[in-house]
N, C-alpha and C. Protein backbone atom coordinates (compact mmCIF):
# COMPACT_ATOMS: atom_id res chain seq x y z
N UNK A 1 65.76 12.16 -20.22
CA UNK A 1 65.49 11.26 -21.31
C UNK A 1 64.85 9.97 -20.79
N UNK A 2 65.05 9.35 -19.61
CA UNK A 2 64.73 8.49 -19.21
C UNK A 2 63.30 8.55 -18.83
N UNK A 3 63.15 9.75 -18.15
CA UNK A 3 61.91 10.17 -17.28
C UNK A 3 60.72 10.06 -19.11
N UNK A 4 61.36 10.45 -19.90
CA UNK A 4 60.34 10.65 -21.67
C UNK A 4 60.20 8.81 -21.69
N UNK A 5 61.40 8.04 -21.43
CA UNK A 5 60.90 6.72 -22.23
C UNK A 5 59.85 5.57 -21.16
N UNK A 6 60.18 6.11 -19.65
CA UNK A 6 59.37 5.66 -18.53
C UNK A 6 57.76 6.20 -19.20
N UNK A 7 57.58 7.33 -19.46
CA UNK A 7 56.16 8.25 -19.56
C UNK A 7 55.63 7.14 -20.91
N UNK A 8 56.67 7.17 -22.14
CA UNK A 8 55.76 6.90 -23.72
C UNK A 8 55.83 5.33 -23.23
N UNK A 9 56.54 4.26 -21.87
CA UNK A 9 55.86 2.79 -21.47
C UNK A 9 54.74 2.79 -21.21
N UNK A 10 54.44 4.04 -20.23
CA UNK A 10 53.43 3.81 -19.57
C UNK A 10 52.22 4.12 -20.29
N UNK A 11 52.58 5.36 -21.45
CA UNK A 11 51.08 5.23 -22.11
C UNK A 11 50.45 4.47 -23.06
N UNK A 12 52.01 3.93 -23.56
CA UNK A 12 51.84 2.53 -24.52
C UNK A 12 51.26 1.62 -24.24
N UNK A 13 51.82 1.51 -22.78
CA UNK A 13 50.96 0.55 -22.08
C UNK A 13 49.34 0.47 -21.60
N UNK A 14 49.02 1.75 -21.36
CA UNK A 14 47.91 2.41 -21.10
C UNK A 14 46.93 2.06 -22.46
N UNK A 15 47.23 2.25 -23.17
CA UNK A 15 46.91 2.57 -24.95
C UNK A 15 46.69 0.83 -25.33
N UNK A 16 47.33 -0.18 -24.68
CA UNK A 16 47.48 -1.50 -25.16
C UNK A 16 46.41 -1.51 -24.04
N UNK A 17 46.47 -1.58 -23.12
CA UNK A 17 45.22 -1.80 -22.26
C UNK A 17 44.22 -1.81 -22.50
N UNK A 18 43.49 -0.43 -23.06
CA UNK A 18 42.55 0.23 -23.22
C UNK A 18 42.44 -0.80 -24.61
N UNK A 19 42.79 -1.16 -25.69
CA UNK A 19 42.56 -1.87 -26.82
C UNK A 19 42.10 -3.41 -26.34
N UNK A 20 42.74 -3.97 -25.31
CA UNK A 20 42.73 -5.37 -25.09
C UNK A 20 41.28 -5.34 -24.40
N UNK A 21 40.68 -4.24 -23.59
CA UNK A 21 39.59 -4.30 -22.70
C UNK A 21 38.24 -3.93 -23.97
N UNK A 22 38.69 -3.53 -24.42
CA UNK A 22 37.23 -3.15 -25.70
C UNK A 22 37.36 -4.38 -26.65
N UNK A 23 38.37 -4.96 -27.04
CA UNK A 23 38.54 -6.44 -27.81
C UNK A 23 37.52 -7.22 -27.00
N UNK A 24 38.09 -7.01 -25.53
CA UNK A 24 37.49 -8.33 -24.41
C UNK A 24 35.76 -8.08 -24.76
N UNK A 25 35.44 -6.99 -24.52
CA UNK A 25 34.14 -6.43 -24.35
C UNK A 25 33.47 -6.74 -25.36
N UNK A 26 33.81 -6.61 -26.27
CA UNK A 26 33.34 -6.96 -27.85
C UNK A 26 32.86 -8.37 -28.33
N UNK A 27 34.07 -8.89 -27.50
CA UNK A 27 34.04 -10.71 -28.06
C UNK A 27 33.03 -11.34 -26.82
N UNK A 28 33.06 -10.79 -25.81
CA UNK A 28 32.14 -11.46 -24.47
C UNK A 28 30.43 -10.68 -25.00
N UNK A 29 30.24 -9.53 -25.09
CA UNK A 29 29.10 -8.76 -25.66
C UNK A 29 28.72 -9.99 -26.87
N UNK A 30 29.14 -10.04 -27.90
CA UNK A 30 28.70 -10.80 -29.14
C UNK A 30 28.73 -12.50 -28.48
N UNK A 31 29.69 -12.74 -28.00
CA UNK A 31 29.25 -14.51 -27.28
C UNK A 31 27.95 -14.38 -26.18
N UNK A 32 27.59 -13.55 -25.64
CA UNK A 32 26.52 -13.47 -25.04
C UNK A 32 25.30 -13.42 -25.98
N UNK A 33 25.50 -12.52 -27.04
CA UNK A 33 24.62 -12.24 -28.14
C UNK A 33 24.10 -14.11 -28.26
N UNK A 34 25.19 -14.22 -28.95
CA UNK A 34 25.17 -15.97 -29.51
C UNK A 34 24.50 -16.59 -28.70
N UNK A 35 24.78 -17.00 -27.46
CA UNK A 35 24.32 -17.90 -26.39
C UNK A 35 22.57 -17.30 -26.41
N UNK A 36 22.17 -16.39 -26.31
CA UNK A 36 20.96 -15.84 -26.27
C UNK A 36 20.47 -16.43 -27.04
N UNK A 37 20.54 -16.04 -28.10
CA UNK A 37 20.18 -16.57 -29.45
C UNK A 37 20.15 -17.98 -29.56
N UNK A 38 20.75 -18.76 -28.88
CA UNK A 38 20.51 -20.19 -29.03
C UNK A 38 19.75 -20.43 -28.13
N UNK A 39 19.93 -20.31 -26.61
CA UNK A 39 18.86 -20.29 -25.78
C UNK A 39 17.30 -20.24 -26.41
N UNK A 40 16.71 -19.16 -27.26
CA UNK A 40 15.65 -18.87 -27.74
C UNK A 40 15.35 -19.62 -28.19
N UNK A 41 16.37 -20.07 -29.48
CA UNK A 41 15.99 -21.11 -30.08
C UNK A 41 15.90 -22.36 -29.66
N UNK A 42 16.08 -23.01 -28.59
CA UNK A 42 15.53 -24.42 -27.71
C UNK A 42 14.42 -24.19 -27.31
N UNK A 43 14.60 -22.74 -26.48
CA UNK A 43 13.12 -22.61 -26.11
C UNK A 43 11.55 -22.74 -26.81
N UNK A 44 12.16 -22.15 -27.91
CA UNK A 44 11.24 -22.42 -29.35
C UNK A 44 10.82 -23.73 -29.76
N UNK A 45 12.05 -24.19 -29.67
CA UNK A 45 11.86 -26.10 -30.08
C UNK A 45 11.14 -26.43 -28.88
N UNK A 46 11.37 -26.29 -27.96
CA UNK A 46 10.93 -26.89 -26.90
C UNK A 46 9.41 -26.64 -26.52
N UNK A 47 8.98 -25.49 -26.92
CA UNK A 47 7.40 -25.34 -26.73
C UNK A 47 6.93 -26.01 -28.01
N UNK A 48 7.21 -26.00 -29.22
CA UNK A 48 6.83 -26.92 -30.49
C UNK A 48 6.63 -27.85 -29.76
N UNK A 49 7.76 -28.88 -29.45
CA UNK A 49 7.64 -30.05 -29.08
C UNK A 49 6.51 -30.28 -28.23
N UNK A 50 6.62 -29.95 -27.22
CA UNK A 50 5.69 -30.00 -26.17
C UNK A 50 4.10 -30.01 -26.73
N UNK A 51 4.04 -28.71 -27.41
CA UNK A 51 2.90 -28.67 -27.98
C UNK A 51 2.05 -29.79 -28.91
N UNK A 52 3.24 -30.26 -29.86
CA UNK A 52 3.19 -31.28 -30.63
C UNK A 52 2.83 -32.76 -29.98
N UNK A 53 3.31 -32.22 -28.91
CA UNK A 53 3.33 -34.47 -27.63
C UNK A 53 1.77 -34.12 -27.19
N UNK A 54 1.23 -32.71 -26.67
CA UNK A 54 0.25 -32.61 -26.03
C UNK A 54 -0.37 -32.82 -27.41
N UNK A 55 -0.67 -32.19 -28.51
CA UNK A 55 -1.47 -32.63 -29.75
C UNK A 55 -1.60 -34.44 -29.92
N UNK A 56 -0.46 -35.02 -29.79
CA UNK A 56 -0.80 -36.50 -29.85
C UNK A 56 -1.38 -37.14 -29.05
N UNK A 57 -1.42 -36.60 -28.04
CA UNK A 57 -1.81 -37.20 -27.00
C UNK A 57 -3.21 -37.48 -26.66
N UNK A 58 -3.77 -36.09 -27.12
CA UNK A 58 -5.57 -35.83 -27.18
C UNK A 58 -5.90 -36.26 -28.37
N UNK A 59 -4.72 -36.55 -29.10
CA UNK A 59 -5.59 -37.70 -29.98
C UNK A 59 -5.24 -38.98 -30.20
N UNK A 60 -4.86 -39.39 -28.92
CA UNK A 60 -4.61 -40.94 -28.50
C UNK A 60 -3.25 -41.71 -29.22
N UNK A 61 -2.73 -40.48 -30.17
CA UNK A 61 -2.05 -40.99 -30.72
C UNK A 61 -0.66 -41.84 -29.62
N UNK A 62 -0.31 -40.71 -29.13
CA UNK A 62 0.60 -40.80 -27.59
C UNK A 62 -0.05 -41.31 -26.07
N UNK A 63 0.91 -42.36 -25.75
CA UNK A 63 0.21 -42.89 -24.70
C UNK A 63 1.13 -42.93 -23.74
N UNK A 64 1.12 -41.99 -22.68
CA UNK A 64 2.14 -42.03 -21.33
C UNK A 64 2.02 -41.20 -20.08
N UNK A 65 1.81 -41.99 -19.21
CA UNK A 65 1.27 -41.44 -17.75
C UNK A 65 2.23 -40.20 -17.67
N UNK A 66 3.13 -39.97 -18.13
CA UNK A 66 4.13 -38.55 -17.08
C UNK A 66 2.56 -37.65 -18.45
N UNK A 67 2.88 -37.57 -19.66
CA UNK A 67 2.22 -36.80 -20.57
C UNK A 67 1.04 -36.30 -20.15
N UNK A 68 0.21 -37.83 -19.44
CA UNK A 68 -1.25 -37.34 -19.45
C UNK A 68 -1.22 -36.45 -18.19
N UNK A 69 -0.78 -36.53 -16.99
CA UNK A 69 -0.67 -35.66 -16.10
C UNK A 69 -0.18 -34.06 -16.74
N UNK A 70 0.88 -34.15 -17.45
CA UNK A 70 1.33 -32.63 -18.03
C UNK A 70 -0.14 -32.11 -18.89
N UNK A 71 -0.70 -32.69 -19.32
CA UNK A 71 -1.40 -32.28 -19.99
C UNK A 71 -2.73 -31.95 -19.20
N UNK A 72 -3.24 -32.65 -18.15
CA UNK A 72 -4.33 -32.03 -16.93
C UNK A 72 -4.14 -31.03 -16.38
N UNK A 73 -2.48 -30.52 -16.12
CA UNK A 73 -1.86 -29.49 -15.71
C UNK A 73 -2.22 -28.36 -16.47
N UNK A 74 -1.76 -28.74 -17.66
CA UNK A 74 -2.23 -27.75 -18.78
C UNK A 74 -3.56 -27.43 -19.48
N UNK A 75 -4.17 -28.23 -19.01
CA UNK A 75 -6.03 -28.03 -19.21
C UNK A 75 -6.49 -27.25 -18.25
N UNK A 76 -5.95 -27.00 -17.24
CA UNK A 76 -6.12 -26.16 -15.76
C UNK A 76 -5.43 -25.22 -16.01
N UNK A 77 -4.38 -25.03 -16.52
CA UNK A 77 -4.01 -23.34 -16.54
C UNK A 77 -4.31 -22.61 -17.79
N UNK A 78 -4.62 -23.57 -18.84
CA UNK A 78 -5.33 -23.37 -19.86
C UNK A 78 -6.78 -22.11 -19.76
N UNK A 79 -7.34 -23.22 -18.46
CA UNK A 79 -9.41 -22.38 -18.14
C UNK A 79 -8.86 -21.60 -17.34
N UNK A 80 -7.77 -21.67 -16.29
CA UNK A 80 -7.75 -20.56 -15.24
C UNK A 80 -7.26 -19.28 -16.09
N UNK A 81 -6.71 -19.06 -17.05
CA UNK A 81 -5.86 -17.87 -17.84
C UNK A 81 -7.14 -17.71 -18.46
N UNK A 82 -7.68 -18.67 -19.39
CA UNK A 82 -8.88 -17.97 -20.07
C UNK A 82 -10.48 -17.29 -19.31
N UNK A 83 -10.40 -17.78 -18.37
CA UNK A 83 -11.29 -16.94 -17.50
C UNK A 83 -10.95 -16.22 -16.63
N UNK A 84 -9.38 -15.48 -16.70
CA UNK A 84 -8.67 -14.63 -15.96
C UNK A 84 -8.88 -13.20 -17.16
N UNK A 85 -8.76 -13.98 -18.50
CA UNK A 85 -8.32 -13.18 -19.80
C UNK A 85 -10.37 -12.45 -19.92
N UNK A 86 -10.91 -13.06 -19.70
CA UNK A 86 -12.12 -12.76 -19.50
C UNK A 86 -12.62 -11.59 -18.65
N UNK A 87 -11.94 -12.35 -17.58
CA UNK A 87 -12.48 -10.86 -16.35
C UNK A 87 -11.55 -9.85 -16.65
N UNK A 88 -10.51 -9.95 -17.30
CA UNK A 88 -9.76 -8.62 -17.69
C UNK A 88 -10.51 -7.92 -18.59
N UNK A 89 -11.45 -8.28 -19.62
CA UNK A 89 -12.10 -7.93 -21.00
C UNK A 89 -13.55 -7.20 -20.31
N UNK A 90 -14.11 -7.93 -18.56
CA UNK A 90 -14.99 -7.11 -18.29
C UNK A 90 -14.23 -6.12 -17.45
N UNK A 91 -13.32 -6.28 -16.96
CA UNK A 91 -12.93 -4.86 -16.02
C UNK A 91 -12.00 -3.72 -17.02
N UNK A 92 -11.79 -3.94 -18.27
CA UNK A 92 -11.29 -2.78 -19.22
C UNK A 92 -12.70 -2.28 -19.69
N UNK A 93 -13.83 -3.07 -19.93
CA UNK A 93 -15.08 -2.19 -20.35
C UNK A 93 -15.62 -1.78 -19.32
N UNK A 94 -15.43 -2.21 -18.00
CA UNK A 94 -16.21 -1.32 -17.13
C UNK A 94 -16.26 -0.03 -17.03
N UNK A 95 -17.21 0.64 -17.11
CA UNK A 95 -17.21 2.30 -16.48
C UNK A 95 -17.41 2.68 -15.67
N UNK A 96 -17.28 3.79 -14.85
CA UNK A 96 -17.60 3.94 -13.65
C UNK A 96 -19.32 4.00 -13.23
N UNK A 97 -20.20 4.42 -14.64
CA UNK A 97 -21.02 4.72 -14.83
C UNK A 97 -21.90 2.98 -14.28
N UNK A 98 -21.31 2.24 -14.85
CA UNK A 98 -21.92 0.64 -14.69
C UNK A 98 -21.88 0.41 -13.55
N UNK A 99 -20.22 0.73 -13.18
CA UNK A 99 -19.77 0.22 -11.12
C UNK A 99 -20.92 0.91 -10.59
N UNK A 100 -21.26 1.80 -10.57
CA UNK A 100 -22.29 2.93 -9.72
C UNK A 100 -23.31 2.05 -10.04
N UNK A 101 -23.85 1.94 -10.82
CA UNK A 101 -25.59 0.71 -11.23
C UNK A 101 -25.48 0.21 -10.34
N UNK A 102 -24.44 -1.30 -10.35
CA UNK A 102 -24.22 -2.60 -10.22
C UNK A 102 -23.92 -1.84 -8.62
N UNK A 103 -23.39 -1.40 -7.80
CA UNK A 103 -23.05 -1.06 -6.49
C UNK A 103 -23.51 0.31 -5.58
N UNK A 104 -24.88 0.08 -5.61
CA UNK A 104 -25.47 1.21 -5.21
C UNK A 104 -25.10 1.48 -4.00
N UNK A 105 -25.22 0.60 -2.60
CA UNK A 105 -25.18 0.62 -1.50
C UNK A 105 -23.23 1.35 -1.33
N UNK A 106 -22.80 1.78 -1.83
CA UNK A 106 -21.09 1.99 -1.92
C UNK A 106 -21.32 3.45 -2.25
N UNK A 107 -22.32 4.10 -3.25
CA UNK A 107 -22.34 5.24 -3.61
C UNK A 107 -23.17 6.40 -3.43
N UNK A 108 -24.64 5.51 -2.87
CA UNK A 108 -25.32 6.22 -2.44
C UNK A 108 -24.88 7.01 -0.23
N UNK A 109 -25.67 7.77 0.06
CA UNK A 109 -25.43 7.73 1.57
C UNK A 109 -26.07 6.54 2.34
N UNK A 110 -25.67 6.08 3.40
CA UNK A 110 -26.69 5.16 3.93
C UNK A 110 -27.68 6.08 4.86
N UNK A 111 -28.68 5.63 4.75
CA UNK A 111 -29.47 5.93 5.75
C UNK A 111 -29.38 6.00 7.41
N UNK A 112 -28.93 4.71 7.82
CA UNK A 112 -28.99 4.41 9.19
C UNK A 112 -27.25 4.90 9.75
N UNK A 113 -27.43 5.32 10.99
CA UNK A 113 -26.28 5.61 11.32
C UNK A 113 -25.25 4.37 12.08
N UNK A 114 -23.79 4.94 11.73
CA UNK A 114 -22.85 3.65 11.80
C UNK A 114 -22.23 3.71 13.21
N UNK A 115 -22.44 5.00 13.42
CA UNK A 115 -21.31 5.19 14.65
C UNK A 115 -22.47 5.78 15.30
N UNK A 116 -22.90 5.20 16.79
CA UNK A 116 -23.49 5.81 17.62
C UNK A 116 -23.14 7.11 18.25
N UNK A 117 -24.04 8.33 18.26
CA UNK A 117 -23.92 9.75 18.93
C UNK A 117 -24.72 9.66 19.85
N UNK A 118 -24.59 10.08 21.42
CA UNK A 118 -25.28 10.36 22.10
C UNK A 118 -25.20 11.51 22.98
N UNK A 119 -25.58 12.39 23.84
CA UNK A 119 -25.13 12.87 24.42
C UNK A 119 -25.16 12.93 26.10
N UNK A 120 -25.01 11.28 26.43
CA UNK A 120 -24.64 10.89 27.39
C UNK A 120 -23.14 11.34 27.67
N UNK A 121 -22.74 11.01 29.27
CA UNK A 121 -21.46 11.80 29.68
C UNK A 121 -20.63 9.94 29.52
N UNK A 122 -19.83 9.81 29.19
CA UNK A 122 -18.95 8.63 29.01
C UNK A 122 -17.53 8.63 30.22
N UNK A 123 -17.78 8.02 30.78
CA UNK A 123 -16.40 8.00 31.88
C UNK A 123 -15.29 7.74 31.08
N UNK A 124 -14.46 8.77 31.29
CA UNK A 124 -13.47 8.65 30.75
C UNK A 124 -13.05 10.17 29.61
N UNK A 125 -14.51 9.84 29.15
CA UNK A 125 -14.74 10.81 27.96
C UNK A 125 -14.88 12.28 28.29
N UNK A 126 -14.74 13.39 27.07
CA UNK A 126 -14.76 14.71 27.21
C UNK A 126 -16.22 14.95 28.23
N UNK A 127 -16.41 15.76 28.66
CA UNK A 127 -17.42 16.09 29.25
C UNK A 127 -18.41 16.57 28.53
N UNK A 128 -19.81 16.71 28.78
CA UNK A 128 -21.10 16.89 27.92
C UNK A 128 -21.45 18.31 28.24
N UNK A 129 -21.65 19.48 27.56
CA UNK A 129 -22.46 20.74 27.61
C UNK A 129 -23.97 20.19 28.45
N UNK A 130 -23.92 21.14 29.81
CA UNK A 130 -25.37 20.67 30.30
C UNK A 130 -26.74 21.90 29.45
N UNK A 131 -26.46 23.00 28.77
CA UNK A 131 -27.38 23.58 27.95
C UNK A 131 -27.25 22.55 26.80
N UNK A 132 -28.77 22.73 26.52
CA UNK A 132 -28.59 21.96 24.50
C UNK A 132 -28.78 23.47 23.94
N UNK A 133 -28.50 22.57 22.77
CA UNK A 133 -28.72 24.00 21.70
C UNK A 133 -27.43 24.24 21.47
N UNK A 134 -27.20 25.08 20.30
CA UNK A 134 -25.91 25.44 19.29
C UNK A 134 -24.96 26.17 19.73
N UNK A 135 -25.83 27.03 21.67
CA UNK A 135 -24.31 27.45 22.03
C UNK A 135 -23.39 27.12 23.00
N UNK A 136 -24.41 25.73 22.90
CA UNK A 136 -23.45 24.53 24.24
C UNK A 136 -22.53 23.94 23.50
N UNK A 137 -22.26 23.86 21.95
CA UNK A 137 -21.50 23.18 21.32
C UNK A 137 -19.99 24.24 21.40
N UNK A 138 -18.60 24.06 21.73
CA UNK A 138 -17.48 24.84 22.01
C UNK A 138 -17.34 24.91 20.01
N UNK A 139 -17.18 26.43 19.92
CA UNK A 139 -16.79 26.79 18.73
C UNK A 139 -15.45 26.52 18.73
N UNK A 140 -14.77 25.61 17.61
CA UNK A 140 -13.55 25.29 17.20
C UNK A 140 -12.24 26.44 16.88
N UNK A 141 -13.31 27.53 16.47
CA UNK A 141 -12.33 28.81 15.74
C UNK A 141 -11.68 29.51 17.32
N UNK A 142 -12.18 29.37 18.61
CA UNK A 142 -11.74 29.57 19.84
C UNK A 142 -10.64 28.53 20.10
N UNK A 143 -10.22 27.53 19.72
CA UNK A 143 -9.41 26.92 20.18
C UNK A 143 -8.39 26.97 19.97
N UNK A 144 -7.06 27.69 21.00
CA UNK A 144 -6.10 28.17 20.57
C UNK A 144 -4.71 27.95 20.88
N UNK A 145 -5.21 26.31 21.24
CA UNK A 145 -4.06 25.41 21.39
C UNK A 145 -3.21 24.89 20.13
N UNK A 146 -4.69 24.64 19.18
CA UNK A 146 -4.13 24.28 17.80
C UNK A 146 -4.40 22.91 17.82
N UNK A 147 -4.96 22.17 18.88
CA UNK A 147 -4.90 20.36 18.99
C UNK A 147 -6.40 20.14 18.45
N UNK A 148 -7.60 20.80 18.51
CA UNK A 148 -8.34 20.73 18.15
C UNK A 148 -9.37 20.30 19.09
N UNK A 149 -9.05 19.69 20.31
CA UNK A 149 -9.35 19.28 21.36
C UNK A 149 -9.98 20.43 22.12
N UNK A 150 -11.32 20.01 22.91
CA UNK A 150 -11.76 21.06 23.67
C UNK A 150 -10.89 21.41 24.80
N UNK A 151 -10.52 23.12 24.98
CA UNK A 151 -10.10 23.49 26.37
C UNK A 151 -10.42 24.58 27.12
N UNK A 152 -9.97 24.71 27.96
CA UNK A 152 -10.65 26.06 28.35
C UNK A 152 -11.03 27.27 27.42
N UNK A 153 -10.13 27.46 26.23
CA UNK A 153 -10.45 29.05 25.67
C UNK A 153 -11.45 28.58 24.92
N UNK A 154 -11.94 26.59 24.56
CA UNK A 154 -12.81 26.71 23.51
C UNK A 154 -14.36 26.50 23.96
N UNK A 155 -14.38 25.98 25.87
CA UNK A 155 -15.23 25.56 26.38
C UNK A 155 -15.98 26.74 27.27
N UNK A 156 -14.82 27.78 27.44
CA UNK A 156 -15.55 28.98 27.93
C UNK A 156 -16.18 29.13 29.07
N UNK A 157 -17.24 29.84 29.24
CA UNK A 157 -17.99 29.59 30.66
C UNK A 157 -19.13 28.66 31.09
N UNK A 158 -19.00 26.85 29.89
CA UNK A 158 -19.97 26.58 29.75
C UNK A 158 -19.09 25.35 31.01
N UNK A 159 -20.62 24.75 31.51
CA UNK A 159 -20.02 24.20 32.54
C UNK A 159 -20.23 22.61 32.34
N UNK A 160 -19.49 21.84 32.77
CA UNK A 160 -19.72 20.55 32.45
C UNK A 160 -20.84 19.66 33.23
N UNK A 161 -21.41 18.65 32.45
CA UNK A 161 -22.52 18.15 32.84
C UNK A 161 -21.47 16.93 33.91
N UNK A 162 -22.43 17.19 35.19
CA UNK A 162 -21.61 16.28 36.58
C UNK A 162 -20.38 17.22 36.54
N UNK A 163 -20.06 18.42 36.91
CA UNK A 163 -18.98 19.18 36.92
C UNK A 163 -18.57 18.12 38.60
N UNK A 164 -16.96 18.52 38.91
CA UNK A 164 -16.71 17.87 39.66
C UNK A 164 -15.65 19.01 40.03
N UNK A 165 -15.16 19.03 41.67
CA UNK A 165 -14.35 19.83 41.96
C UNK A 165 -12.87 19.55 41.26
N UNK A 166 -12.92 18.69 40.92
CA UNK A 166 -11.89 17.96 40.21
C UNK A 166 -11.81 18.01 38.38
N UNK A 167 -11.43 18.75 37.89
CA UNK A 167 -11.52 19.37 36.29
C UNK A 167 -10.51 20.18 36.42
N UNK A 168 -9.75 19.56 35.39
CA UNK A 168 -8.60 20.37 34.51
C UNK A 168 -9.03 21.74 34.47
N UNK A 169 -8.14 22.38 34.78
CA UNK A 169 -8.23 24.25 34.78
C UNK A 169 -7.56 24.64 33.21
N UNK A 170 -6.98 23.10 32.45
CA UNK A 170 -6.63 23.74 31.08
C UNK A 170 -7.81 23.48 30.04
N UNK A 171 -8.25 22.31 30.24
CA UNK A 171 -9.47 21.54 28.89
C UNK A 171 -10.93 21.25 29.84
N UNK A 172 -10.67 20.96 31.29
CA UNK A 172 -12.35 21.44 31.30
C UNK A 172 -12.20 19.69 31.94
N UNK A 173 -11.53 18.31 31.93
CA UNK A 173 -11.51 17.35 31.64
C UNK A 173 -11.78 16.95 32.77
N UNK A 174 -12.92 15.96 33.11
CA UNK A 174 -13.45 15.53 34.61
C UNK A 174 -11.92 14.53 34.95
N UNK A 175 -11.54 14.88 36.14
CA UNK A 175 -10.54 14.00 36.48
C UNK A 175 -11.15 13.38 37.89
N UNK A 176 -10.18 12.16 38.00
CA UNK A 176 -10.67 11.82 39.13
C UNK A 176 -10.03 12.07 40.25
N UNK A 177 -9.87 12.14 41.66
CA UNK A 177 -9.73 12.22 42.66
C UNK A 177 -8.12 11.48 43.19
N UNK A 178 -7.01 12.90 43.14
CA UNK A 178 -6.17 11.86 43.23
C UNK A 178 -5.14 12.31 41.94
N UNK A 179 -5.59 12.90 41.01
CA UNK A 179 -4.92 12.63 39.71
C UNK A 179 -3.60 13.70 39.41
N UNK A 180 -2.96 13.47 38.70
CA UNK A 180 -1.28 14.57 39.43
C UNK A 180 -1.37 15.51 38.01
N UNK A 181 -1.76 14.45 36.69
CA UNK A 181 -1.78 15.10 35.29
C UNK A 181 -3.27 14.85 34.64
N UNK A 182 -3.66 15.71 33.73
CA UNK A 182 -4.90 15.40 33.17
C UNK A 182 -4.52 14.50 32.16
N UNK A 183 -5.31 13.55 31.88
CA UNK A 183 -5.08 11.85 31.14
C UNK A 183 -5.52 12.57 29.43
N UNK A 184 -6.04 14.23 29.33
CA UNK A 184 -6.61 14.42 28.14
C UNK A 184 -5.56 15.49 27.61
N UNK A 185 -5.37 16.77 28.26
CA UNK A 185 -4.20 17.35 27.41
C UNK A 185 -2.95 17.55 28.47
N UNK A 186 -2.66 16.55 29.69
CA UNK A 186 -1.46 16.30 29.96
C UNK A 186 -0.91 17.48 31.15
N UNK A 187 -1.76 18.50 31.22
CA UNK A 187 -1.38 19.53 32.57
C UNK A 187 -1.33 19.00 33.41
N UNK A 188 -0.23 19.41 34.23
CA UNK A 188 -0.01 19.44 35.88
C UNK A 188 -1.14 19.84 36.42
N UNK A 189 -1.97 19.13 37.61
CA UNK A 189 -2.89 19.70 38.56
C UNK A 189 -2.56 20.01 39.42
N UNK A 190 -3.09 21.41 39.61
CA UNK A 190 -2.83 21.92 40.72
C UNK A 190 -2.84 21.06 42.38
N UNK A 191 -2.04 21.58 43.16
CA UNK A 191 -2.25 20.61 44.54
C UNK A 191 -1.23 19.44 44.50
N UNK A 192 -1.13 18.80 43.36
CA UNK A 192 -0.60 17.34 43.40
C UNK A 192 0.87 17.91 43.59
């Protein structure tokens, strides 16, 4: 019997809880409401006003150094918004059709080249095919490292221009004299 009147405290209590926390919620929810609502409404007054002091002012009616400064302030963000509100009115009518006119050099190809090609040998650099022609160039679909990088299976039996006893036995890569790993795909050299 005791254990029944301990249980119907606790849910009474439970039950009074749960009522006092949705009361709370209710009355803080709606006083927030309120406070909002008044807030707005200063804010409201407060741009009237303002508006109203800057109206007297440009017409001499109002005369006061803090004003006339607020109001230079506001002649400046006044032109900067309206010629912000402007370039928004030309970049919603723009078409792509106009950008392309107005920016040819962006859409057309250029003519002149940007990145120098030569087929000089570059120290440092991959080594140069000493045949010209299309089958000194290493076909990519041979390369079966997957790096994309020239290596032996993609460079084949073509031999490098200034071959040197010294070349990677994996990519072909002029090394120099001395060297333990190739500086291009990282093999152990033989000897070292």
């Amino acid at each position: 019997m005791r254990f029944l009147d301990n249980l119907s405290k606790t849910l009474s209590s439970g039950v009074d809880r749960a009522k006092y926390e949705t009361d709370k919620f209710q009355r803080t929810t709606k006083l927030n409401g309120e406070i909002g609502n008044y807030k707005t409404q200063i804010e409201t007054n407060m741009r009237q006003l303002g508006e109203r002091a800057l109206e007297l002012y440009q017409q001499g009616a109002l005369q006061a150094p803090e004003i006339a400064s607020l109001a230079q302030i506001i002649a400046q963000l006044r032109d900067q918004q309206h010629s912000k509100e402007q370039e928004l009115e030309q970049a919603a009518a723009e078409t792509f059709e106009t950008y392309q006119a107005s920016h040819p050099q962006s859409s057309a190809p250029s003519s002149g080249q940007s990145v120098p090609i030569s087929r000089e040998s570059v120290e440092g650099g991959f080594p140069t095919p000493e045949s010209s022609g299309s089958s000194a160039i290493p076909s990519m679909s041979t390369d079966v490292s997957g790096s994309g990088l020239p290596n032996s299976a993609s460079l084949g039996s073509i031999g490098a221009a200034g071959s040197t006893p010294y070349a990677c036995v994996s990519c072909g890569y002029a090394l120099q004299e001395g060297s333990m790993f190739c500086p291009n795909c990282g093999t152990r050299v033989a000897g070292s």
